[in-house]
Each structure stands twice: as structure tokens, then as C-alpha cells.
PDB file of N, CA and C in Angstrom:
ATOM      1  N   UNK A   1      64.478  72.512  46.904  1.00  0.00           N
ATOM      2  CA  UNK A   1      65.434  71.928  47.817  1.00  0.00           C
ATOM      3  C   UNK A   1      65.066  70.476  48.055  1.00  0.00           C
ATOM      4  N   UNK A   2      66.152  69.372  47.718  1.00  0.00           N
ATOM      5  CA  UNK A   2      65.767  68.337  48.180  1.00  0.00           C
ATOM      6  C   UNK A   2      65.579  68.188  49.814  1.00  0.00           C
ATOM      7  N   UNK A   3      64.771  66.931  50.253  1.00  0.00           N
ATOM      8  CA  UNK A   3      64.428  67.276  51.545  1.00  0.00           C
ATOM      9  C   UNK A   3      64.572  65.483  51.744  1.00  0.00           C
ATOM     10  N   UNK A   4      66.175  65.171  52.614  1.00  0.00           N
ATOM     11  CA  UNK A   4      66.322  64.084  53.000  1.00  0.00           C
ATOM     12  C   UNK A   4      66.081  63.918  54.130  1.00  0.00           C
ATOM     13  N   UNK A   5      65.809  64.808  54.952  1.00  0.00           N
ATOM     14  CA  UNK A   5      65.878  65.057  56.455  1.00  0.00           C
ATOM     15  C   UNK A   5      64.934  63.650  56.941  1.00  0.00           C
ATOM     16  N   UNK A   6      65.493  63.200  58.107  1.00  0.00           N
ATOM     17  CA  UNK A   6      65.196  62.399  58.629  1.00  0.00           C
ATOM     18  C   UNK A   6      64.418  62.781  60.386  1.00  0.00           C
ATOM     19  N   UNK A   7      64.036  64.086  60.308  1.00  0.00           N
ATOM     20  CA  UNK A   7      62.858  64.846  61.053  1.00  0.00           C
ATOM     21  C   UNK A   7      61.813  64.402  60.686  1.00  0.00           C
ATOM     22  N   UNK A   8      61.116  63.865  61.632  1.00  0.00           N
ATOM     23  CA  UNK A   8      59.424  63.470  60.803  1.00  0.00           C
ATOM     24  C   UNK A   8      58.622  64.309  61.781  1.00  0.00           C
ATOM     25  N   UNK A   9      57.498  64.682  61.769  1.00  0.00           N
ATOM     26  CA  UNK A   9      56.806  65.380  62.038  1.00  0.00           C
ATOM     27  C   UNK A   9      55.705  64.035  62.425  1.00  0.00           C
ATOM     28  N   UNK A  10      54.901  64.176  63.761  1.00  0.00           N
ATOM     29  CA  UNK A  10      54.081  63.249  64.113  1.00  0.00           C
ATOM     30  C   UNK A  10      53.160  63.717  63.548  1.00  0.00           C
ATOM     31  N   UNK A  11      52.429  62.392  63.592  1.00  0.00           N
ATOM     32  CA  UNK A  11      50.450  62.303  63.344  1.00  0.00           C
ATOM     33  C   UNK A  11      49.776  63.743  63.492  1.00  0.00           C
ATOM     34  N   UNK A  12      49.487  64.751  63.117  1.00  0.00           N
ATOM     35  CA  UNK A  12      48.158  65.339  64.024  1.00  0.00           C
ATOM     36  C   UNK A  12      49.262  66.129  64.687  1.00  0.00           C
ATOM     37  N   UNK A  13      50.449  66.762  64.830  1.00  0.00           N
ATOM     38  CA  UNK A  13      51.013  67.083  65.965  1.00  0.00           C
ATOM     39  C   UNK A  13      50.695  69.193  65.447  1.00  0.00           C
ATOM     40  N   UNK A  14      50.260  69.366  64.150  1.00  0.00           N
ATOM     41  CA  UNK A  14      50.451  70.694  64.033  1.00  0.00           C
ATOM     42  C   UNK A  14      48.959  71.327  63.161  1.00  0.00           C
ATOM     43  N   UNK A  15      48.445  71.901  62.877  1.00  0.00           N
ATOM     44  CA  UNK A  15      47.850  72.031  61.895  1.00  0.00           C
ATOM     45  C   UNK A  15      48.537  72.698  60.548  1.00  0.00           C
ATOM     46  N   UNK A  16      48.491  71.364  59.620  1.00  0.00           N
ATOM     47  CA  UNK A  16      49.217  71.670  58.611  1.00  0.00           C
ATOM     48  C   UNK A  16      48.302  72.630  57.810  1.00  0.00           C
ATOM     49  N   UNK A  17      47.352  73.122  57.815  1.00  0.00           N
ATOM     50  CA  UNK A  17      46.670  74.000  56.828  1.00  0.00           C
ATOM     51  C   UNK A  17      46.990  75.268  57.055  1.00  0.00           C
ATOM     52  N   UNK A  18      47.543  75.681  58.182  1.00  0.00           N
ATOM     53  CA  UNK A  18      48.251  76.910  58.327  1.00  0.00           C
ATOM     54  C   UNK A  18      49.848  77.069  57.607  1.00  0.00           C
ATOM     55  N   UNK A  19      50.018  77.293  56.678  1.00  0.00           N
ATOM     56  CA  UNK A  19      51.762  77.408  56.341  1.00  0.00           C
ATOM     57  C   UNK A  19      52.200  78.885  56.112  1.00  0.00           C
ATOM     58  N   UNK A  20      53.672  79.023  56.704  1.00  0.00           N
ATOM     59  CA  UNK A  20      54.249  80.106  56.554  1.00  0.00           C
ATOM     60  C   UNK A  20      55.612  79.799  55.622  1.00  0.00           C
ATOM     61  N   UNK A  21      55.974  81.146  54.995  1.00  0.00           N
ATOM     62  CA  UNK A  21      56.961  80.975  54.024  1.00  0.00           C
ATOM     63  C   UNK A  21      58.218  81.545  54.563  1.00  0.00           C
ATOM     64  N   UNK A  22      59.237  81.061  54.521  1.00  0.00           N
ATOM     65  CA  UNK A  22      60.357  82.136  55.450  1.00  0.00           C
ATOM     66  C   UNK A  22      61.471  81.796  54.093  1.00  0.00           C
ATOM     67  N   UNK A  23      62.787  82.329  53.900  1.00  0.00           N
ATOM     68  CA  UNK A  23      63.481  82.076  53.649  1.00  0.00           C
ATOM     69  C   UNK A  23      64.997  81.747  54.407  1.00  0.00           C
ATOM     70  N   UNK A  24      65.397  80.671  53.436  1.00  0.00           N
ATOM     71  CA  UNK A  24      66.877  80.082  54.374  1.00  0.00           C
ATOM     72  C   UNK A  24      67.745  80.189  53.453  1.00  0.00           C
ATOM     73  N   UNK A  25      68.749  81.356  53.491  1.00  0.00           N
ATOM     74  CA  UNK A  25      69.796  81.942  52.848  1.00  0.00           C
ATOM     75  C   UNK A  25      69.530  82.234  51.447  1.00  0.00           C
ATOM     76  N   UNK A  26      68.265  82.870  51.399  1.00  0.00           N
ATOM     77  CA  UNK A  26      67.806  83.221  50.285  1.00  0.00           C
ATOM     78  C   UNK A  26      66.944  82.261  49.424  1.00  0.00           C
ATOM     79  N   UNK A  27      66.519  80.768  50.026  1.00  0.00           N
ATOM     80  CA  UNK A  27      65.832  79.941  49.707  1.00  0.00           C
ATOM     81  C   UNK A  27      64.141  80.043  50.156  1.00  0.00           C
ATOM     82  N   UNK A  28      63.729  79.989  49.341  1.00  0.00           N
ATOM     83  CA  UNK A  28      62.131  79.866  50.363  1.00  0.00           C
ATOM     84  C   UNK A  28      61.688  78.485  50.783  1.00  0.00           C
ATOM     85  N   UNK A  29      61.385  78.215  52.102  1.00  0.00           N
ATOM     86  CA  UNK A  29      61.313  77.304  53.047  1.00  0.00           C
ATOM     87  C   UNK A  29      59.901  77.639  53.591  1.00  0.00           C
ATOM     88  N   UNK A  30      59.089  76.341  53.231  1.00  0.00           N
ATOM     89  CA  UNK A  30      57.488  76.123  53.647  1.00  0.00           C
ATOM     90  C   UNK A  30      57.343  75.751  55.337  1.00  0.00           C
ATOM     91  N   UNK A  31      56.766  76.334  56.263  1.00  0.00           N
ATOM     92  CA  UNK A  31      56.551  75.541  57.513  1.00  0.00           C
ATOM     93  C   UNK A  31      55.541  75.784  58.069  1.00  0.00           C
ATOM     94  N   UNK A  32      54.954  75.123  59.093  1.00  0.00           N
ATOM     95  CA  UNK A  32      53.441  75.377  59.673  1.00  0.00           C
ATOM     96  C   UNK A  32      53.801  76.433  60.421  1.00  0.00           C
ATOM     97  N   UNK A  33      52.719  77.116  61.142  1.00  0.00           N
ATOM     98  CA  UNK A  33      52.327  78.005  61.856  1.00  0.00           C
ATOM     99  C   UNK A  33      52.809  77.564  63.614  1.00  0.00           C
ATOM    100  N   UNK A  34      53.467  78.266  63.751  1.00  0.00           N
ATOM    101  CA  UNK A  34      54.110  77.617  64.915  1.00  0.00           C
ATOM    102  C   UNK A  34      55.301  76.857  65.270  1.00  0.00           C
ATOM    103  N   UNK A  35      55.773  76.344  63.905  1.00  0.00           N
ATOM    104  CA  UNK A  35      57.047  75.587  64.097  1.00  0.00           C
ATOM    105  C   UNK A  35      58.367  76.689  64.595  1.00  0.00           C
ATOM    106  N   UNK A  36      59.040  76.605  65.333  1.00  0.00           N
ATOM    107  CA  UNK A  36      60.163  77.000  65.817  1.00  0.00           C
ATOM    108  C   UNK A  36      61.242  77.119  64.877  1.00  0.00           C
ATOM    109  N   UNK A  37      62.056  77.844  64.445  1.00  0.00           N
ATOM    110  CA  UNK A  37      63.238  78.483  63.080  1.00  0.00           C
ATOM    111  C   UNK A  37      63.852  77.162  63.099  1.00  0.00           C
ATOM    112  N   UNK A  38      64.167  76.207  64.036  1.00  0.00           N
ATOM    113  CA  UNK A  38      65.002  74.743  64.029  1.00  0.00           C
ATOM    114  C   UNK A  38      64.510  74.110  63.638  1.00  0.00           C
ATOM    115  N   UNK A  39      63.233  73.980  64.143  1.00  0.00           N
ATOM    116  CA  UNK A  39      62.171  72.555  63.745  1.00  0.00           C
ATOM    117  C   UNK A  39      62.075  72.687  61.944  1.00  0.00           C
ATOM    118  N   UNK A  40      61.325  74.051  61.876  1.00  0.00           N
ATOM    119  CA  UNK A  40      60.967  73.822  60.696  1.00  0.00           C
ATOM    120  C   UNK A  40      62.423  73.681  59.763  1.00  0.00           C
ATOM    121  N   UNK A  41      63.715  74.201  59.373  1.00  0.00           N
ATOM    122  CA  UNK A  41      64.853  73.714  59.474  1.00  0.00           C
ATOM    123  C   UNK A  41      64.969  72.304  59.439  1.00  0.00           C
ATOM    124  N   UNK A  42      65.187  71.702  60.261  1.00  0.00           N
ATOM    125  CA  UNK A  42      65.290  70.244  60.324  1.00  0.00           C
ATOM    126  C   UNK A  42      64.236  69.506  59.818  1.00  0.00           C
ATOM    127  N   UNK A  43      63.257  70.034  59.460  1.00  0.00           N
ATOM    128  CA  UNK A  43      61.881  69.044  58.519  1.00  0.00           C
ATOM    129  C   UNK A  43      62.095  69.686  57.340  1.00  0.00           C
ATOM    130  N   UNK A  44      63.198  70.368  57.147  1.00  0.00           N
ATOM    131  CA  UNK A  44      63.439  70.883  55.666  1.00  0.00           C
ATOM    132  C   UNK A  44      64.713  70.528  55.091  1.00  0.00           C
ATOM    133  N   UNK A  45      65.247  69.682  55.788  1.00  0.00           N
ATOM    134  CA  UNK A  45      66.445  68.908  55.541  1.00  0.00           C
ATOM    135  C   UNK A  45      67.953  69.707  55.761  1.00  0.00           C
ATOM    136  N   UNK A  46      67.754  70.729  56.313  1.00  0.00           N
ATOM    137  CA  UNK A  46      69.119  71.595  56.257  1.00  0.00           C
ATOM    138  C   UNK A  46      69.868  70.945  57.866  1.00  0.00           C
ATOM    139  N   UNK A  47      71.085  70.594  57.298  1.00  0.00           N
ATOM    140  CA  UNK A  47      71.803  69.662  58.036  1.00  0.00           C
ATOM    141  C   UNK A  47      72.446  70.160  59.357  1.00  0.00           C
ATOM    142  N   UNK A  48      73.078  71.722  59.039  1.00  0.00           N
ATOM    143  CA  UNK A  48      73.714  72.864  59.598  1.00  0.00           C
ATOM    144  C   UNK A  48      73.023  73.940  59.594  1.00  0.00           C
ATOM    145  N   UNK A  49      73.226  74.832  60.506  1.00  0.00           N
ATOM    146  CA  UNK A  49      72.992  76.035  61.205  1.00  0.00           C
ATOM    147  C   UNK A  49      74.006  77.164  61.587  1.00  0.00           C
ATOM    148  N   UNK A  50      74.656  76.627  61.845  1.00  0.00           N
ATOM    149  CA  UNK A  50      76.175  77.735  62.388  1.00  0.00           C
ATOM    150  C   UNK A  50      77.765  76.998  62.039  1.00  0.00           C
ATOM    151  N   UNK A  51      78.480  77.465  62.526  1.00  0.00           N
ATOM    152  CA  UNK A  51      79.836  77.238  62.322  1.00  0.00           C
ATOM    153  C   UNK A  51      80.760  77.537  63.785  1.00  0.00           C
ATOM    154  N   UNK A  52      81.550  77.140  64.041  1.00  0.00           N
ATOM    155  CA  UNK A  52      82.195  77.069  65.260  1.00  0.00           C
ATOM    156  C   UNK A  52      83.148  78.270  64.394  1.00  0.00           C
ATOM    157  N   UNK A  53      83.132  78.969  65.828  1.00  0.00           N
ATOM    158  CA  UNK A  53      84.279  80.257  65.635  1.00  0.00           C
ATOM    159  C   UNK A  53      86.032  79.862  65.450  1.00  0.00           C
ATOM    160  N   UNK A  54      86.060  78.581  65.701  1.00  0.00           N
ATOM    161  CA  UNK A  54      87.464  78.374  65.961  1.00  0.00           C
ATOM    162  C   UNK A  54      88.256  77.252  64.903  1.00  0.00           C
ATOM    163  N   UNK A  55      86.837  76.430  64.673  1.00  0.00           N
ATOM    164  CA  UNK A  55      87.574  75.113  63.313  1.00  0.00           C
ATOM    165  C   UNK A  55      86.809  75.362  62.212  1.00  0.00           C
ATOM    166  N   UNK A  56      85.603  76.400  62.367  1.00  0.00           N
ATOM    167  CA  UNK A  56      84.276  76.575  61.370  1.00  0.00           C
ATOM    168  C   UNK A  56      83.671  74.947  60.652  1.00  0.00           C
ATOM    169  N   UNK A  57      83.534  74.272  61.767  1.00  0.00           N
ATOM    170  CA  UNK A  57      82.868  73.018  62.058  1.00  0.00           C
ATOM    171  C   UNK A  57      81.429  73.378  61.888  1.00  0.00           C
ATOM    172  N   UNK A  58      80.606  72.604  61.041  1.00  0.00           N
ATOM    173  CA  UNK A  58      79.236  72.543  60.742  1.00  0.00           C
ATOM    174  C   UNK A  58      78.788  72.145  61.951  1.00  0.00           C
ATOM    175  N   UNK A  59      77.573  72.911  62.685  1.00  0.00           N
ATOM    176  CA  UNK A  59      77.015  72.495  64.276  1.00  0.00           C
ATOM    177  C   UNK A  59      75.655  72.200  63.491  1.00  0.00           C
ATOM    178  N   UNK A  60      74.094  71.840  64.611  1.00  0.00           N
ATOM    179  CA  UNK A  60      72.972  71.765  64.102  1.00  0.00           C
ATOM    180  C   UNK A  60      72.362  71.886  65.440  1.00  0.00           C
ATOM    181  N   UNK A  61      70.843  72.051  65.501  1.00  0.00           N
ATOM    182  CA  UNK A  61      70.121  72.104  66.394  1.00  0.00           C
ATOM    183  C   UNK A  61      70.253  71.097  67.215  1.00  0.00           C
ATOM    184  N   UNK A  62      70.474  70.484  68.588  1.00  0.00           N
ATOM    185  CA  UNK A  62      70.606  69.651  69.805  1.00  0.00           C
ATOM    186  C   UNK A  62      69.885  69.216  70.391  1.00  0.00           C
ATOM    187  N   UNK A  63      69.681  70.511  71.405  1.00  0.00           N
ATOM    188  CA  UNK A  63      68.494  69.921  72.431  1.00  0.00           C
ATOM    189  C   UNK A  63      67.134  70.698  72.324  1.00  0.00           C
ATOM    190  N   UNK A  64      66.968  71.732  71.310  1.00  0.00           N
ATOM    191  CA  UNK A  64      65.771  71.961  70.953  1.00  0.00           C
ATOM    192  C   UNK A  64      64.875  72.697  72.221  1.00  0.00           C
ATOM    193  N   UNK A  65      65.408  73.644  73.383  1.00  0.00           N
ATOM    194  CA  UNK A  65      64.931  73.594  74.154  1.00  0.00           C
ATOM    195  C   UNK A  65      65.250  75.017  74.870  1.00  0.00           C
ATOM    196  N   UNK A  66      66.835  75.315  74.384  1.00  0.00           N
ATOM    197  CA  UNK A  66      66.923  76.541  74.727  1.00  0.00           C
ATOM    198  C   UNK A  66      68.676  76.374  75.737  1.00  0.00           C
ATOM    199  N   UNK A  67      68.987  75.150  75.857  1.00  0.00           N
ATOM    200  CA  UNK A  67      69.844  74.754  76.415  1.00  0.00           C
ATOM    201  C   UNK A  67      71.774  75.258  76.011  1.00  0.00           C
ATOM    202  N   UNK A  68      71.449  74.426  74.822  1.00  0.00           N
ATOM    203  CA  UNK A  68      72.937  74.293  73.947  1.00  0.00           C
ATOM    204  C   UNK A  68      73.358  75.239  73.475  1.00  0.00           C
ATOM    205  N   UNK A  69      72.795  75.961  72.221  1.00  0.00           N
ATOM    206  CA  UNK A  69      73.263  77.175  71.321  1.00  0.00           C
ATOM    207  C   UNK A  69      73.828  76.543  70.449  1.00  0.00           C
ATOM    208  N   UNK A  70      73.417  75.381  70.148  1.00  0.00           N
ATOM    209  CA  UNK A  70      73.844  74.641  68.754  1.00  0.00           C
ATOM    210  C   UNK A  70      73.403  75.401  67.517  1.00  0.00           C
ATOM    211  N   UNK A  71      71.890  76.149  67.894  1.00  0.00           N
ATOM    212  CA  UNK A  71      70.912  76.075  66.617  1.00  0.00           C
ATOM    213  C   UNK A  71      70.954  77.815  66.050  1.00  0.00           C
ATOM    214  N   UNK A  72      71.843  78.735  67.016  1.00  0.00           N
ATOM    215  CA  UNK A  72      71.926  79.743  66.767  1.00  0.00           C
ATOM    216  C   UNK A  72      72.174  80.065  65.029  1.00  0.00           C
ATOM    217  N   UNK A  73      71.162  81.337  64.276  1.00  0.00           N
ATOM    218  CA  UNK A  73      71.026  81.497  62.614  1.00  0.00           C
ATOM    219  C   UNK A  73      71.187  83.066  63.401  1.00  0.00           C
ATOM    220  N   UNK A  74      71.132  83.492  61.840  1.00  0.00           N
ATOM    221  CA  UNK A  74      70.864  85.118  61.727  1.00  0.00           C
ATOM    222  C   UNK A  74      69.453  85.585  61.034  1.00  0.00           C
ATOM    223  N   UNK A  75      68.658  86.137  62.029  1.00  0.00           N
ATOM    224  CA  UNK A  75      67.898  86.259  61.556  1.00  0.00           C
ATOM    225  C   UNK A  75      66.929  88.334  61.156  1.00  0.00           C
ATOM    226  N   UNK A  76      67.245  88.359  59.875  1.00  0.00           N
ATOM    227  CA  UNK A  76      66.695  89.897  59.645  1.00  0.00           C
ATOM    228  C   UNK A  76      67.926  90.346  59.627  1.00  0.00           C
ATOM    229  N   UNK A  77      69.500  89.903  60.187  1.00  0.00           N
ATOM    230  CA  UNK A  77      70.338  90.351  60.281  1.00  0.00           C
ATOM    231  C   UNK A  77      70.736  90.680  61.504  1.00  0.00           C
ATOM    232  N   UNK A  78      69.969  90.089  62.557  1.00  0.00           N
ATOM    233  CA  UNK A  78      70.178  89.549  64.143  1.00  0.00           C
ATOM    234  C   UNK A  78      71.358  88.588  64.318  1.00  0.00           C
ATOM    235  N   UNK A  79      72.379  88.602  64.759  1.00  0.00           N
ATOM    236  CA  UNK A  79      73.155  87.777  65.225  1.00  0.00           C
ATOM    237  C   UNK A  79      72.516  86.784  65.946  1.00  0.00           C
ATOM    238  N   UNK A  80      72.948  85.346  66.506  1.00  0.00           N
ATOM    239  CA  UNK A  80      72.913  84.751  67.228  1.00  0.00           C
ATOM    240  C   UNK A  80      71.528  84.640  68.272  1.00  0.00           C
ATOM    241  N   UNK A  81      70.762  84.463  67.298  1.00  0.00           N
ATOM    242  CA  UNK A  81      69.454  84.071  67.557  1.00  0.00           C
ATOM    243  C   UNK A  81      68.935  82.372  67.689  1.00  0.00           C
ATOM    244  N   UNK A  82      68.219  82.018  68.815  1.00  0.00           N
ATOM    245  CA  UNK A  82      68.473  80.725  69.279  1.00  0.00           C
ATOM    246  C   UNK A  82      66.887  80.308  68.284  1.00  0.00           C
ATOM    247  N   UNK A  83      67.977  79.499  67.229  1.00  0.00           N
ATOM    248  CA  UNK A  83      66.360  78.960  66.407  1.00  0.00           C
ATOM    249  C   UNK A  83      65.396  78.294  67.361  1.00  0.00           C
ATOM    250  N   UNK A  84      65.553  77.644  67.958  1.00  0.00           N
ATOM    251  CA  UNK A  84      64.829  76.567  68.466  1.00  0.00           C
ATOM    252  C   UNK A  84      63.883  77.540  69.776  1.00  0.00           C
ATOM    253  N   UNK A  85      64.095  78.750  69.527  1.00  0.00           N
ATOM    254  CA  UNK A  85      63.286  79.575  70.215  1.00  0.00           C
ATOM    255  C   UNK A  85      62.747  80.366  69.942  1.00  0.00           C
ATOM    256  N   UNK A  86      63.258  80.437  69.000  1.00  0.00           N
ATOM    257  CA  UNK A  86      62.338  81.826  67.929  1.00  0.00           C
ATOM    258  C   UNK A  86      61.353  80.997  66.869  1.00  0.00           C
ATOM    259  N   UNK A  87      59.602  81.301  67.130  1.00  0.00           N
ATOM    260  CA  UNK A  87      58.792  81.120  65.898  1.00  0.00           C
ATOM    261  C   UNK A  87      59.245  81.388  64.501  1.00  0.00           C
ATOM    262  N   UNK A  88      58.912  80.521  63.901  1.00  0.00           N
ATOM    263  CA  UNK A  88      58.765  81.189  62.135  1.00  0.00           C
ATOM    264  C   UNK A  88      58.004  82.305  61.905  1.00  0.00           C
ATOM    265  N   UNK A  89      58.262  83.725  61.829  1.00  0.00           N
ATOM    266  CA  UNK A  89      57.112  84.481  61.126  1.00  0.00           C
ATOM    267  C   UNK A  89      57.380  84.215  59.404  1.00  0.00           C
ATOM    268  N   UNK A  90      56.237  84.966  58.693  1.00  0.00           N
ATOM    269  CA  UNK A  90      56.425  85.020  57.277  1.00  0.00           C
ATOM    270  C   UNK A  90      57.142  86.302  56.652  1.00  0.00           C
ATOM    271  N   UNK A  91      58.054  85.450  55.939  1.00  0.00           N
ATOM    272  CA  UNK A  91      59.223  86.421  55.095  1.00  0.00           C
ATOM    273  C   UNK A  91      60.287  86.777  55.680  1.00  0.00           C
ATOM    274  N   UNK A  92      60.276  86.262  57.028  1.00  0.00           N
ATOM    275  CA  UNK A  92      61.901  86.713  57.617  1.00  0.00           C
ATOM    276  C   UNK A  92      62.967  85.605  56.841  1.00  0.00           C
ATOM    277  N   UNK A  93      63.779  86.602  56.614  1.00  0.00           N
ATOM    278  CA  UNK A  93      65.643  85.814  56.196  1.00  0.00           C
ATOM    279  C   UNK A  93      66.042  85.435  56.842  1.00  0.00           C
ATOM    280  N   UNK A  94      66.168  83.815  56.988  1.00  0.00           N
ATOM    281  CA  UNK A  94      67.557  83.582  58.267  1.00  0.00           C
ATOM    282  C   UNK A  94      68.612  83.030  57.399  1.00  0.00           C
ATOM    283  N   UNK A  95      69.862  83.194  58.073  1.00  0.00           N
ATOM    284  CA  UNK A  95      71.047  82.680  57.719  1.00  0.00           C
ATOM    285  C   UNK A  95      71.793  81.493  58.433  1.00  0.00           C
ATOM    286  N   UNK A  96      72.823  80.978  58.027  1.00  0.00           N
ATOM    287  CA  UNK A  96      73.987  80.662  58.517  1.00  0.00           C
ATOM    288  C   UNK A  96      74.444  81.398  59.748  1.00  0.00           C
ATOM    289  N   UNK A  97      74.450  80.920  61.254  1.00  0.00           N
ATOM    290  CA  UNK A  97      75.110  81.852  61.426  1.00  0.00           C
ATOM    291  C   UNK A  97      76.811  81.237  61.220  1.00  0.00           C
ATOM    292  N   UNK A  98      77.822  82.493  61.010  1.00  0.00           N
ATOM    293  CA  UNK A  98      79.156  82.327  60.654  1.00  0.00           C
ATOM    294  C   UNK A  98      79.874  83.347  61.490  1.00  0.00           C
ATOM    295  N   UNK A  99      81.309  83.162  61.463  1.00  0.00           N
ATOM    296  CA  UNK A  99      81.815  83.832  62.751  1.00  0.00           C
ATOM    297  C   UNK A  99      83.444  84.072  61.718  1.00  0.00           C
TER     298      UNK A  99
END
């Protein structure tokens, strides 16, 4: 996957020697130990996350905090799971979420 994302990850902010492998719609996606389903997402260049139920408008993660429900994926086959709150474990599937 190319990775244009314009997410940078600070100095020192994670320990990168820990990495977990998850996949994103059947892609495998590298992230540290601890990064949040959005974060690592957005340092992996994926632009979108969900789709609006009504124009199926590309949304993305927001406020990163638990606020919006911008960043809602499917994850294991969980509906509407708030990335930006859920850890990365290793080998879970997340999706698109779509409506």
C-alpha cells in the first residue's frame, strides 16, 4: 500500500519495536503496540473509514477522542466500532464501515 498520509508520528512518541499486524479490508497493515484502529489507519494513509448513510460520502477520523463518530470501521464483523477507541490487536479484520 502506498502510504501518502500526511499523519506523522512524533519523535519517541511510541515504541516502535513492538509492531502489530491487523488487516484493512483484507490488506495487512503494520502498527505499533498501542496505536488506536484510527491512528494506526491514518499513519497508513487510508483516507476514509465509513460512508454516510444518506449521500455515501467518504467520512475519516476527526477528533480522535471519542467525540464525533467520524472514525466508526467494522471490526471482526462488529458494526460501528469507534476506531479511535478501540486498540489494534493482532489479526483482527477491520472494514469500511458502509450502510
Amino acid at each position: 500500500m502506498k502510504n501518502d498520509s500526511s499523519f506523522v508520528r512524533l519523535d519517541g512518541a511510541s515504541n516502535s519495536s513492538s509492531k502489530v499486524f491487523f488487516y484493512w479490508e483484507g490488506e495487512e497493515i503494520r502498527a505499533n503496540k498501542g496505536d488506536t484502529i484510527a491512528a494506526a489507519l491514518l499513519v497508513a494513509g487510508i483516507r476514509s473509514t465509513r460512508t454516510t448513510p444518506a449521500t455515501q460520502s467518504a467520512r475519516a477520523p476527526f477528533c480522535m477522542m471519542g467525540s464525533c463518530f467520524e472514525c466508526r470501521v467494522e471490526v471482526d464483523g462488529e458494526q460501528n466500532v469507534q476506531g479511535c477507541m478501540r486498540l489494534v490487536e493482532p489479526g483482527i479484520q477491520v472494514k469500511r464501515q458502509r450502510y
